[in-house]
PDB file of N, CA and C in Angstrom:
ATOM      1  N   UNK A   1     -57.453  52.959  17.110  1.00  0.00           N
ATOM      2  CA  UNK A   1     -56.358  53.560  16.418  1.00  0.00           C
ATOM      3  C   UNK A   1     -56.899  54.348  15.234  1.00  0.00           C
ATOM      4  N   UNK A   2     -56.437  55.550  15.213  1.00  0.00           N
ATOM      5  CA  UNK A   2     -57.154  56.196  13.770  1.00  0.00           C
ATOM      6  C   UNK A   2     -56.029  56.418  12.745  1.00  0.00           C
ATOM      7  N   UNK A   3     -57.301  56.466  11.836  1.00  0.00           N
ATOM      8  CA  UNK A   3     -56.503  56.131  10.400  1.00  0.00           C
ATOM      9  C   UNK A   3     -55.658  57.913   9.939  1.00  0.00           C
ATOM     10  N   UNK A   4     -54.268  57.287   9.586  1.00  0.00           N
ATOM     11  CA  UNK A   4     -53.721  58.798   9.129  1.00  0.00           C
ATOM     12  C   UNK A   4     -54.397  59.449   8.194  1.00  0.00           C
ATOM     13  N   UNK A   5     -54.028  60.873   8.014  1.00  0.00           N
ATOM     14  CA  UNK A   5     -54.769  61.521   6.630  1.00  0.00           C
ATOM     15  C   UNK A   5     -54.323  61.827   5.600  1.00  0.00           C
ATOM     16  N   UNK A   6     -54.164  61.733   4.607  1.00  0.00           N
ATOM     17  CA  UNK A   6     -53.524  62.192   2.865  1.00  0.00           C
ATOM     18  C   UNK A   6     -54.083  63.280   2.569  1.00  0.00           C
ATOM     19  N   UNK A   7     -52.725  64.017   2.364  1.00  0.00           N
ATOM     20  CA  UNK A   7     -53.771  65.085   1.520  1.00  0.00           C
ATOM     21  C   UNK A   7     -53.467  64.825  -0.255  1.00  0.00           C
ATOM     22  N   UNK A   8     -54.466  64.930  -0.874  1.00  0.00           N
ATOM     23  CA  UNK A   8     -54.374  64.291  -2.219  1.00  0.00           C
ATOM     24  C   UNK A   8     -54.627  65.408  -2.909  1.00  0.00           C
ATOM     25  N   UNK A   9     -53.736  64.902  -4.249  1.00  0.00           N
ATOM     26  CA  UNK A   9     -54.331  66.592  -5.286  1.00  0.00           C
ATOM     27  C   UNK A   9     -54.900  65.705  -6.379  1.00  0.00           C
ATOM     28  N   UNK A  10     -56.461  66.273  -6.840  1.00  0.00           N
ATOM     29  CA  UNK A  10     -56.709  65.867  -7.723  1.00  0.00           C
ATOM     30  C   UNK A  10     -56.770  67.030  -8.765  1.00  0.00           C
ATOM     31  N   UNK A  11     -57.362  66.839 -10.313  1.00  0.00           N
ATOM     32  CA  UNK A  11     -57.565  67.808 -11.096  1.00  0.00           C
ATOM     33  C   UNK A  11     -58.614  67.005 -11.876  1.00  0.00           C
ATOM     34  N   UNK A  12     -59.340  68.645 -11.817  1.00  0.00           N
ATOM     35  CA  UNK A  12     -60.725  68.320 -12.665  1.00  0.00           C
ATOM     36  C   UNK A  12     -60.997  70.027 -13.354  1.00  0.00           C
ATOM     37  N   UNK A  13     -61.026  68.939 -14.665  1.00  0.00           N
ATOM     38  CA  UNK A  13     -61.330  69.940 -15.929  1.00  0.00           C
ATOM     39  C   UNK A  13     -60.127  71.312 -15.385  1.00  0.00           C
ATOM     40  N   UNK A  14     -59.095  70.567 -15.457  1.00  0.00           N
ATOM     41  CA  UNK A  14     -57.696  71.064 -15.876  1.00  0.00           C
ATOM     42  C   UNK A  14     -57.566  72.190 -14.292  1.00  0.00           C
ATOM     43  N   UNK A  15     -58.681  71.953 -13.774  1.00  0.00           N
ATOM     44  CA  UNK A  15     -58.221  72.585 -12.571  1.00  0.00           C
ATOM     45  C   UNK A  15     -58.097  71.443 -10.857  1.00  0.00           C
ATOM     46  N   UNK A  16     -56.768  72.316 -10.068  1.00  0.00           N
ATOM     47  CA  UNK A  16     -56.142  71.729  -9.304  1.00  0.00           C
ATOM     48  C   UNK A  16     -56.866  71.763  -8.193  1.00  0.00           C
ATOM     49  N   UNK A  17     -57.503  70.456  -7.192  1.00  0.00           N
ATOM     50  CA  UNK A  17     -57.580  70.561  -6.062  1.00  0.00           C
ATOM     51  C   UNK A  17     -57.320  69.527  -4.900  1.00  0.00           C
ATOM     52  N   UNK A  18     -56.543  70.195  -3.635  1.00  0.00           N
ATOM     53  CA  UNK A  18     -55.681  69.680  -2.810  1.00  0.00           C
ATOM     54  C   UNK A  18     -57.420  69.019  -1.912  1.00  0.00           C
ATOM     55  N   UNK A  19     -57.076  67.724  -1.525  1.00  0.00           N
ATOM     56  CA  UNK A  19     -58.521  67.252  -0.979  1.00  0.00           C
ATOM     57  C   UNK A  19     -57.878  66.256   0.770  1.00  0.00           C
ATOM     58  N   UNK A  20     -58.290  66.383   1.260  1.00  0.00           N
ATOM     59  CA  UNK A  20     -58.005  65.380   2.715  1.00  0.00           C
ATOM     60  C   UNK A  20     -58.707  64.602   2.783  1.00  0.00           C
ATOM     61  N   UNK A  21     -58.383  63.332   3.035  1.00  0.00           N
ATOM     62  CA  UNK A  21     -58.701  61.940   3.002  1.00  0.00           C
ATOM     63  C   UNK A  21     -58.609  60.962   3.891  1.00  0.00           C
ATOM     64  N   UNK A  22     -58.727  60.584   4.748  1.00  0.00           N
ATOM     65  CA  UNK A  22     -58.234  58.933   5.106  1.00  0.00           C
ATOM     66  C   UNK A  22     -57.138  58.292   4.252  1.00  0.00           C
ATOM     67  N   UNK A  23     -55.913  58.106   4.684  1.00  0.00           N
ATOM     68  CA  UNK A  23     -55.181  57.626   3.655  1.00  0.00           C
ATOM     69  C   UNK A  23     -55.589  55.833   3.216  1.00  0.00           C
ATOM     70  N   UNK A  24     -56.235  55.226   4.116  1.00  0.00           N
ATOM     71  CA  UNK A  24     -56.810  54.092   3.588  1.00  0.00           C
ATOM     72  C   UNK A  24     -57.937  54.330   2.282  1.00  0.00           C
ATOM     73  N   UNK A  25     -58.510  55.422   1.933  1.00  0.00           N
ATOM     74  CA  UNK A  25     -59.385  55.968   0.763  1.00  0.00           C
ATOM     75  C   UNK A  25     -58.893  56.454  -0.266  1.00  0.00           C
ATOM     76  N   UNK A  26     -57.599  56.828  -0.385  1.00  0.00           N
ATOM     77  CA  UNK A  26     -56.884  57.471  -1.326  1.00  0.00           C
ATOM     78  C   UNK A  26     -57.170  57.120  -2.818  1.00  0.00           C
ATOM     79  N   UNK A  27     -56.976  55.671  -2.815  1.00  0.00           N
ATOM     80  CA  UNK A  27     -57.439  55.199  -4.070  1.00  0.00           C
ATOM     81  C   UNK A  27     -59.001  55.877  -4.427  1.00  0.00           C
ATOM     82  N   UNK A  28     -59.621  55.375  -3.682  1.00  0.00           N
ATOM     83  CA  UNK A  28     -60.986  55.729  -3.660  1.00  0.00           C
ATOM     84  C   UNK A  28     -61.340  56.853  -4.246  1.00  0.00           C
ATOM     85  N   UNK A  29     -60.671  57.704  -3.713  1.00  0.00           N
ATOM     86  CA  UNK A  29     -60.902  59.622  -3.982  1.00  0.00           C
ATOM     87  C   UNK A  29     -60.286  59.900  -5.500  1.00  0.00           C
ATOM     88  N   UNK A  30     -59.181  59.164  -5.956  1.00  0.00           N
ATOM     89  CA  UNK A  30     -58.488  59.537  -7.445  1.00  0.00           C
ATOM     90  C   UNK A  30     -59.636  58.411  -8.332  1.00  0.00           C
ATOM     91  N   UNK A  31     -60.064  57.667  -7.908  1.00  0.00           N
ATOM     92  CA  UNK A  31     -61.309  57.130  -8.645  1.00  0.00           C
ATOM     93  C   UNK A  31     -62.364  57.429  -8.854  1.00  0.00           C
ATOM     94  N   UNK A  32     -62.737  57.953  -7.561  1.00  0.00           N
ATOM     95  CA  UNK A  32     -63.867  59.184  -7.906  1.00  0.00           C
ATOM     96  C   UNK A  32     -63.696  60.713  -8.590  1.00  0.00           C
ATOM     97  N   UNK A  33     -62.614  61.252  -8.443  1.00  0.00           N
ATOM     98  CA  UNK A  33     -62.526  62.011  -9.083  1.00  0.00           C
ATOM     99  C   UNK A  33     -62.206  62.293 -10.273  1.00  0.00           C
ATOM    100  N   UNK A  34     -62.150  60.910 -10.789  1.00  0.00           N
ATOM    101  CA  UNK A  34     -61.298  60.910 -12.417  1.00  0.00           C
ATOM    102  C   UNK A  34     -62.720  60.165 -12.937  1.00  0.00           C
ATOM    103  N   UNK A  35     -64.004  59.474 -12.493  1.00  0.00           N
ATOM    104  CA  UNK A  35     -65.005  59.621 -12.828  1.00  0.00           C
ATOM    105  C   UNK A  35     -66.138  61.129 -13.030  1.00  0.00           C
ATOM    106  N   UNK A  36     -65.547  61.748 -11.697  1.00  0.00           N
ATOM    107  CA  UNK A  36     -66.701  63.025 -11.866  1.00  0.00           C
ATOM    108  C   UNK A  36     -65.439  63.954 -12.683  1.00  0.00           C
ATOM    109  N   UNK A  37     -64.080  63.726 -13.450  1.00  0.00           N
ATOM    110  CA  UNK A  37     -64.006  64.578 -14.570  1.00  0.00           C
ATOM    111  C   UNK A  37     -64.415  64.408 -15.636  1.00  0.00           C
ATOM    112  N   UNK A  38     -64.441  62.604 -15.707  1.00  0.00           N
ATOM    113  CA  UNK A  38     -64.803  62.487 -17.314  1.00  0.00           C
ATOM    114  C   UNK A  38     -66.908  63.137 -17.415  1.00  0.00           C
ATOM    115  N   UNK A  39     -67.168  62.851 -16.439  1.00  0.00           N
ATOM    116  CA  UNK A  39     -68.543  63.395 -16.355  1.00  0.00           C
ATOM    117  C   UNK A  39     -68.804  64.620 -16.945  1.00  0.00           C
ATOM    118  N   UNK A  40     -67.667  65.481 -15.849  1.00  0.00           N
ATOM    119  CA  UNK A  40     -68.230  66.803 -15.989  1.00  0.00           C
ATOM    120  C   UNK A  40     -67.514  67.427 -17.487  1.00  0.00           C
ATOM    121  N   UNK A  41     -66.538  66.581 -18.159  1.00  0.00           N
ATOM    122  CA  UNK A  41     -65.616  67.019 -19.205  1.00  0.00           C
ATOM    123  C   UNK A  41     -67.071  66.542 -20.608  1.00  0.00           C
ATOM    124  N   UNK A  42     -67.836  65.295 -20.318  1.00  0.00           N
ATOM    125  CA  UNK A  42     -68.753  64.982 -21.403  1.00  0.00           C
ATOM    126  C   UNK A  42     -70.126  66.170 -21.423  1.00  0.00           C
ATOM    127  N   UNK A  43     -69.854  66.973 -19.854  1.00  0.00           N
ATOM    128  CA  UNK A  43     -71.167  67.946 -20.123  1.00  0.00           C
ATOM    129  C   UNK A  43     -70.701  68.754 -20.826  1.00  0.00           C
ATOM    130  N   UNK A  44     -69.278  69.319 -20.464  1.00  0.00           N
ATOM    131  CA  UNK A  44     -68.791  70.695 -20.874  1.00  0.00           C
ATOM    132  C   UNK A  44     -68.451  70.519 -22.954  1.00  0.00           C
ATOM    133  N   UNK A  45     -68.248  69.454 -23.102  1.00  0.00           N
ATOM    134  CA  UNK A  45     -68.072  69.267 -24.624  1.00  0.00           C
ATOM    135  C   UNK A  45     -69.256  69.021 -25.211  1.00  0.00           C
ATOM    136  N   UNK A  46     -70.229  68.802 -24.577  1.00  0.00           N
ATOM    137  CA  UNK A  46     -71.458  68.561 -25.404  1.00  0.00           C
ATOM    138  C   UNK A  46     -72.000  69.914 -25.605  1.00  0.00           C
ATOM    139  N   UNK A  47     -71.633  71.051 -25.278  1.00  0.00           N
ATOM    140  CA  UNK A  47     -71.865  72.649 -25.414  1.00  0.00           C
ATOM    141  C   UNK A  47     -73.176  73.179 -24.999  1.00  0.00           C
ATOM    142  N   UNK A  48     -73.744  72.423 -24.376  1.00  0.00           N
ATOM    143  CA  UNK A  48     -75.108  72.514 -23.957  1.00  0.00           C
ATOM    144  C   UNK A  48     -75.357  73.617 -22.748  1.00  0.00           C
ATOM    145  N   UNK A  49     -74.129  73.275 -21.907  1.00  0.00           N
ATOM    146  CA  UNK A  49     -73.901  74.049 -20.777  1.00  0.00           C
ATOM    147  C   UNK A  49     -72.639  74.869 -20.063  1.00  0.00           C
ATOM    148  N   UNK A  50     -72.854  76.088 -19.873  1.00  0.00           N
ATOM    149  CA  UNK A  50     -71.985  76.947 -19.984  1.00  0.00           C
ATOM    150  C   UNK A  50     -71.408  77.064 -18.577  1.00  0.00           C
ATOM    151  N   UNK A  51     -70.243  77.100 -18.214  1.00  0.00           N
ATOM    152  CA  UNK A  51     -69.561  77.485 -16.697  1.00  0.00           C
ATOM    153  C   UNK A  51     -69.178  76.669 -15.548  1.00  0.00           C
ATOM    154  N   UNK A  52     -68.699  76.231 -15.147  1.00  0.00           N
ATOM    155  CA  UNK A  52     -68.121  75.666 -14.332  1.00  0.00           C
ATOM    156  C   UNK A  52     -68.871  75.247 -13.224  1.00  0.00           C
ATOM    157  N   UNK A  53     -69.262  76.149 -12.961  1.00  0.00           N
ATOM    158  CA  UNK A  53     -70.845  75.814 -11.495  1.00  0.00           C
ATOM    159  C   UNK A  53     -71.846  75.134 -12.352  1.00  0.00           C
ATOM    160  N   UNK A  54     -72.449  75.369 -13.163  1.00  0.00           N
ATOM    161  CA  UNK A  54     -73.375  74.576 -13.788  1.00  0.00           C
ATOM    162  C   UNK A  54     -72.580  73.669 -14.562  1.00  0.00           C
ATOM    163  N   UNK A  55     -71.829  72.976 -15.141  1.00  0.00           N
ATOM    164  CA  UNK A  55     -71.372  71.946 -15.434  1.00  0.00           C
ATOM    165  C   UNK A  55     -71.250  71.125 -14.050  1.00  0.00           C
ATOM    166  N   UNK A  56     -70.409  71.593 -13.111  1.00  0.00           N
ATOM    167  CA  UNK A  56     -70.753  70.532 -11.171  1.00  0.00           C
ATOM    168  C   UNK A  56     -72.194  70.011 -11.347  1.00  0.00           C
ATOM    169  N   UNK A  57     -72.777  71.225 -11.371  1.00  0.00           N
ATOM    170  CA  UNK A  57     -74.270  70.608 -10.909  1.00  0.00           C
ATOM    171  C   UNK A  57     -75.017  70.033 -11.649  1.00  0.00           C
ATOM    172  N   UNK A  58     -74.718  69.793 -13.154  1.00  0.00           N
ATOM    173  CA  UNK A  58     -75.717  68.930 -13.583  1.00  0.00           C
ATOM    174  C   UNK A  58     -74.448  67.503 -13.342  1.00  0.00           C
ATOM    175  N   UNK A  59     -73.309  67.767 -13.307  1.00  0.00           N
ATOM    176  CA  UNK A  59     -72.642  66.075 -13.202  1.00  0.00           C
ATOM    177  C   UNK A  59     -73.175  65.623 -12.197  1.00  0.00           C
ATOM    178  N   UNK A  60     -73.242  66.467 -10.852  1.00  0.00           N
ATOM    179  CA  UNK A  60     -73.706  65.765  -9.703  1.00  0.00           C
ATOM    180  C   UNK A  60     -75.291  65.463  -9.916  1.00  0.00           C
ATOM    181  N   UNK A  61     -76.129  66.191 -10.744  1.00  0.00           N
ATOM    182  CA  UNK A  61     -77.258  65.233 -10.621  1.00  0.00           C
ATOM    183  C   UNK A  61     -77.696  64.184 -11.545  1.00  0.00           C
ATOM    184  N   UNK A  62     -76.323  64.326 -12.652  1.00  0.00           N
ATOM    185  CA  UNK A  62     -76.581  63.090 -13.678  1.00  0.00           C
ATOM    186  C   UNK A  62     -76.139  61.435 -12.142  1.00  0.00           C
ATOM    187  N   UNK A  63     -74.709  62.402 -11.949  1.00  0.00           N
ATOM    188  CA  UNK A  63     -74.391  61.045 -10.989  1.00  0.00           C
ATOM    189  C   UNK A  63     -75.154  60.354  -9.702  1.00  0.00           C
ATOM    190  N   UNK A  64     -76.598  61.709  -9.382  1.00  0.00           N
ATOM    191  CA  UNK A  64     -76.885  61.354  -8.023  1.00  0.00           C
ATOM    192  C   UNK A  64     -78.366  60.299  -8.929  1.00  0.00           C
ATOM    193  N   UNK A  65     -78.521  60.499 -10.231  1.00  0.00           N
ATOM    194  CA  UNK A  65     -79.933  59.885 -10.708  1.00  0.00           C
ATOM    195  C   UNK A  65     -79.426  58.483 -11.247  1.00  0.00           C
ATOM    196  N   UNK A  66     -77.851  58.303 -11.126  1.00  0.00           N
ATOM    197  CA  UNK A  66     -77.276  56.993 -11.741  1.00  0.00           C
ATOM    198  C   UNK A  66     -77.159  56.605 -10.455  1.00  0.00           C
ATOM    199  N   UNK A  67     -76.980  56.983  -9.474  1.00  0.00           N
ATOM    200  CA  UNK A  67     -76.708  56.200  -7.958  1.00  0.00           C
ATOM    201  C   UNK A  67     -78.251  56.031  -6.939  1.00  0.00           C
ATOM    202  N   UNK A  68     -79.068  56.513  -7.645  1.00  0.00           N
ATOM    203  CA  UNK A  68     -80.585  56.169  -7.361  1.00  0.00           C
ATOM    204  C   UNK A  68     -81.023  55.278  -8.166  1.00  0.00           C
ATOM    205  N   UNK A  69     -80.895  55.186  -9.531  1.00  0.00           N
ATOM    206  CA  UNK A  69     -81.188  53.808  -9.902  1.00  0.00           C
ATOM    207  C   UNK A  69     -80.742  52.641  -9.871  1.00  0.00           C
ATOM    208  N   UNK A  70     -79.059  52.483  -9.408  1.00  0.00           N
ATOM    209  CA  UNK A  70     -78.487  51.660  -8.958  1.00  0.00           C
ATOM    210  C   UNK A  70     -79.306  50.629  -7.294  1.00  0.00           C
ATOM    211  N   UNK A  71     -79.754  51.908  -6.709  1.00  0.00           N
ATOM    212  CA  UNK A  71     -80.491  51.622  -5.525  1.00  0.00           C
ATOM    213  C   UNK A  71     -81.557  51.291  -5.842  1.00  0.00           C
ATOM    214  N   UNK A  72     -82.053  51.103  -6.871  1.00  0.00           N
ATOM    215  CA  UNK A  72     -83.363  50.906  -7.133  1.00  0.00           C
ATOM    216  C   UNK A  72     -82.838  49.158  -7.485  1.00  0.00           C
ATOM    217  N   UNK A  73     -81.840  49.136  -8.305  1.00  0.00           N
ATOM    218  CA  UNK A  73     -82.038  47.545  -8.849  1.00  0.00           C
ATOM    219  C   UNK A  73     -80.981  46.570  -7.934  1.00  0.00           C
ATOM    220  N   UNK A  74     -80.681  47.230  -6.621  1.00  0.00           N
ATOM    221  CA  UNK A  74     -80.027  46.504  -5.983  1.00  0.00           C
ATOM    222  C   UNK A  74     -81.217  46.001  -5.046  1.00  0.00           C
ATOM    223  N   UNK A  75     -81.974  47.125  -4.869  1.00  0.00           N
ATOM    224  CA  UNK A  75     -83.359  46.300  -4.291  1.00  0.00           C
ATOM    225  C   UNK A  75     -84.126  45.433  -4.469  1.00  0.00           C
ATOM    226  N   UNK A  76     -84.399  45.373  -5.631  1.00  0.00           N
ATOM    227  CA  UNK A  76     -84.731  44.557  -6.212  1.00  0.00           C
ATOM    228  C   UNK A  76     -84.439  43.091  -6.835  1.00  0.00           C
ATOM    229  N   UNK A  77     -82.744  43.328  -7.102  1.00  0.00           N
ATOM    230  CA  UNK A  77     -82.115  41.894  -6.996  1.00  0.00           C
ATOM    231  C   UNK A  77     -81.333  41.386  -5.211  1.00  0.00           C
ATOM    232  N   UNK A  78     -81.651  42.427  -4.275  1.00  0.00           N
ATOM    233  CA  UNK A  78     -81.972  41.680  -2.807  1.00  0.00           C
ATOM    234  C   UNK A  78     -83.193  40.783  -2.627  1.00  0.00           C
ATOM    235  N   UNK A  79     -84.634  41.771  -3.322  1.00  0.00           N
ATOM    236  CA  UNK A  79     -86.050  41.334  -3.026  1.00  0.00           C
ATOM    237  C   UNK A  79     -85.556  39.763  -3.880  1.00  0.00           C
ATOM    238  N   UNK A  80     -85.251  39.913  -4.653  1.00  0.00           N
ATOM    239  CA  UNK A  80     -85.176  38.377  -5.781  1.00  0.00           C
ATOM    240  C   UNK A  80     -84.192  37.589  -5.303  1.00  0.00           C
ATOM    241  N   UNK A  81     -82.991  37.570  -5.228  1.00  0.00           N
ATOM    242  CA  UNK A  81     -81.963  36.498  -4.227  1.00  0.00           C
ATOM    243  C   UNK A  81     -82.866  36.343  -2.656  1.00  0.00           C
ATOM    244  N   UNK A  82     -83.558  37.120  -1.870  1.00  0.00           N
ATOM    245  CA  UNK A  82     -84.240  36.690  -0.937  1.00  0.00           C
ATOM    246  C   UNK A  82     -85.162  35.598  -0.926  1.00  0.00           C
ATOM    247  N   UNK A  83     -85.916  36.163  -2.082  1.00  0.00           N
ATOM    248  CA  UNK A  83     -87.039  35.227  -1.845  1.00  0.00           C
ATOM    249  C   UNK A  83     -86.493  33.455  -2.789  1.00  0.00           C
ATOM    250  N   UNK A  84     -85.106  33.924  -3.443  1.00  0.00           N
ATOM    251  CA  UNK A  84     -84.606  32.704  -4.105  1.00  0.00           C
ATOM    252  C   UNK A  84     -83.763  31.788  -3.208  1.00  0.00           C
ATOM    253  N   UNK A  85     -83.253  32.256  -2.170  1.00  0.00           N
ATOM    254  CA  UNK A  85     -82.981  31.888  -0.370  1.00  0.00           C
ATOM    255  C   UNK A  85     -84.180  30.648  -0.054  1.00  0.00           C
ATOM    256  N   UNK A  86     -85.183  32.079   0.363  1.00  0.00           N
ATOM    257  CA  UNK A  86     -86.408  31.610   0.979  1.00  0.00           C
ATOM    258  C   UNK A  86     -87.068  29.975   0.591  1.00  0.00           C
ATOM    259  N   UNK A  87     -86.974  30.081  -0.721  1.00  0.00           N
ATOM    260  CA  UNK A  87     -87.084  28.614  -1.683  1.00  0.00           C
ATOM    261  C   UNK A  87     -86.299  27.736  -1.792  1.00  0.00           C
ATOM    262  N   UNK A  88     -84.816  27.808  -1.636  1.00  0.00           N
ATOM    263  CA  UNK A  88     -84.047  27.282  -1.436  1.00  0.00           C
ATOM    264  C   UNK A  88     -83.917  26.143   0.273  1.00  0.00           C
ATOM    265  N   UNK A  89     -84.379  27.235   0.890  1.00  0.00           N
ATOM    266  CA  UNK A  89     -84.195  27.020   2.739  1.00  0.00           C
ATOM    267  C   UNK A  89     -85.778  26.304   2.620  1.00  0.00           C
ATOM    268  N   UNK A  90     -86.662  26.429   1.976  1.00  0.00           N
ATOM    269  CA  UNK A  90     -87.792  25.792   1.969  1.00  0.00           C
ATOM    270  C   UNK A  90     -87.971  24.249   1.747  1.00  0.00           C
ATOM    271  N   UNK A  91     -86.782  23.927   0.281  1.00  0.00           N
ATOM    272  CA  UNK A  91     -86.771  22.767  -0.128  1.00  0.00           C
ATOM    273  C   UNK A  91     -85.814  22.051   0.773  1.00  0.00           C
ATOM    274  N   UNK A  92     -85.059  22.647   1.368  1.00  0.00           N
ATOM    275  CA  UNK A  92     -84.296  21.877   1.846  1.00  0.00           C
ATOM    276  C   UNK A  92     -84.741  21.762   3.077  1.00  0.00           C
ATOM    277  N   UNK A  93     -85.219  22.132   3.744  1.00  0.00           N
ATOM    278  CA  UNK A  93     -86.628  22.269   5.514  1.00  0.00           C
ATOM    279  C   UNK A  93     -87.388  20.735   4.736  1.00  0.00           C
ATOM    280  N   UNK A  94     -87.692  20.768   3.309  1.00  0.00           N
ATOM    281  CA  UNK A  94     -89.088  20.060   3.023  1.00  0.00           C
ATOM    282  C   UNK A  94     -88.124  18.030   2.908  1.00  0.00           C
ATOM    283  N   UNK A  95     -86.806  18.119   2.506  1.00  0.00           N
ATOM    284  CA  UNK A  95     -86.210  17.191   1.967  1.00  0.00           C
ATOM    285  C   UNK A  95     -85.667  16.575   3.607  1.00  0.00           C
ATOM    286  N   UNK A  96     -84.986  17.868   4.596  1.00  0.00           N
ATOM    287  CA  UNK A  96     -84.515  17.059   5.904  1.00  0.00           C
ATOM    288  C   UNK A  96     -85.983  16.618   6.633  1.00  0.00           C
ATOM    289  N   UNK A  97     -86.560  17.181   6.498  1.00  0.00           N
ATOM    290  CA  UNK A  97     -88.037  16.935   7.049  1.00  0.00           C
ATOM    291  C   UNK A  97     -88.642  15.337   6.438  1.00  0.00           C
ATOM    292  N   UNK A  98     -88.086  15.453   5.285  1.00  0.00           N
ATOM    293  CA  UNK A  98     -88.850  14.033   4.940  1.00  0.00           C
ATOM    294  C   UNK A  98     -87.821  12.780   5.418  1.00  0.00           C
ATOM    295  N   UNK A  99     -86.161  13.355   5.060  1.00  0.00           N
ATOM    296  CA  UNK A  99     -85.675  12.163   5.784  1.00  0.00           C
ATOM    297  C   UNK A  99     -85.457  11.847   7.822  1.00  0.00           C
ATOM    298  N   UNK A 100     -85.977  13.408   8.032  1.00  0.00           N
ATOM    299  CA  UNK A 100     -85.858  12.797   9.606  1.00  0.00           C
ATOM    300  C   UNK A 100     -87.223  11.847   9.769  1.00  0.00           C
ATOM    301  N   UNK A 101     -88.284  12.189   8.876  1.00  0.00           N
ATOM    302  CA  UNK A 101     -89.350  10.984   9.292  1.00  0.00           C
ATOM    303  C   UNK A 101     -89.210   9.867   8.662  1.00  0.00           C
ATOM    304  N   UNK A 102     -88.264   9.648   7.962  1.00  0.00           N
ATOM    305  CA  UNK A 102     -87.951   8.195   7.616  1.00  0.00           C
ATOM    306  C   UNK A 102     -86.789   7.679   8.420  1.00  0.00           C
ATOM    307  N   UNK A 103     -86.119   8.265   9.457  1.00  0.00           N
ATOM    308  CA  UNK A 103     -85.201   7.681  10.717  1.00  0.00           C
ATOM    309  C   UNK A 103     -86.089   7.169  11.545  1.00  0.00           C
ATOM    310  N   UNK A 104     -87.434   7.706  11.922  1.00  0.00           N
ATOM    311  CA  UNK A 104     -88.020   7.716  13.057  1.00  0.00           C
ATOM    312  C   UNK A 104     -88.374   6.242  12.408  1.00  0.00           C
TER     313      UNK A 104
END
């Protein structure tokens, strides 16, 4: 069964745009887009950068270098809950192990 579609209007930096969606994402899309305004609204007030195309493109690569380091420390607290598993499933291998040889 497929999911219907929304068409959603968002606005960024006071301008209007009509976007198509999955209506199960809807939320999703006015959340993302009311993040990449306040983004692109903190480049455009910091006066650093001029125009509309270059204000997009540095939000999208402030946001694509915040969603790479996110990937970086989700890896890393996988690598660490794994191997805190691994120790876990170890002691407890080491504890049934000692009481199945005290049944025998």
């Amino acid at each position: 069964m497929s999911n219907p579609t929304a068409q959603v209007s968002v606005r960024i930096l006071d301008k209007e745009y009509q976007v198509a969606c999955p209506a199960s994402e809807r939320m999703d899309l006015l959340d993302s887009a009311e993040v990449l305004n306040a983004k692109m609204r903190e480049i455009r007030d910091s006066g650093r950068i001029v125009g509309l195309d270059r204000i997009a493109v540095m939000a999208a690569l402030n946001m694509a270098n915040d969603l790479l380091h996110a990937q970086v420390r989700d890896r890393a607290i996988e690598g660490d809950v794994s191997m805190r598993l691994k120790s876990i499933s170890d002691r407890v291998d080491s504890v049934l192990g000692g009481s199945q040889q005290l049944d025998f």
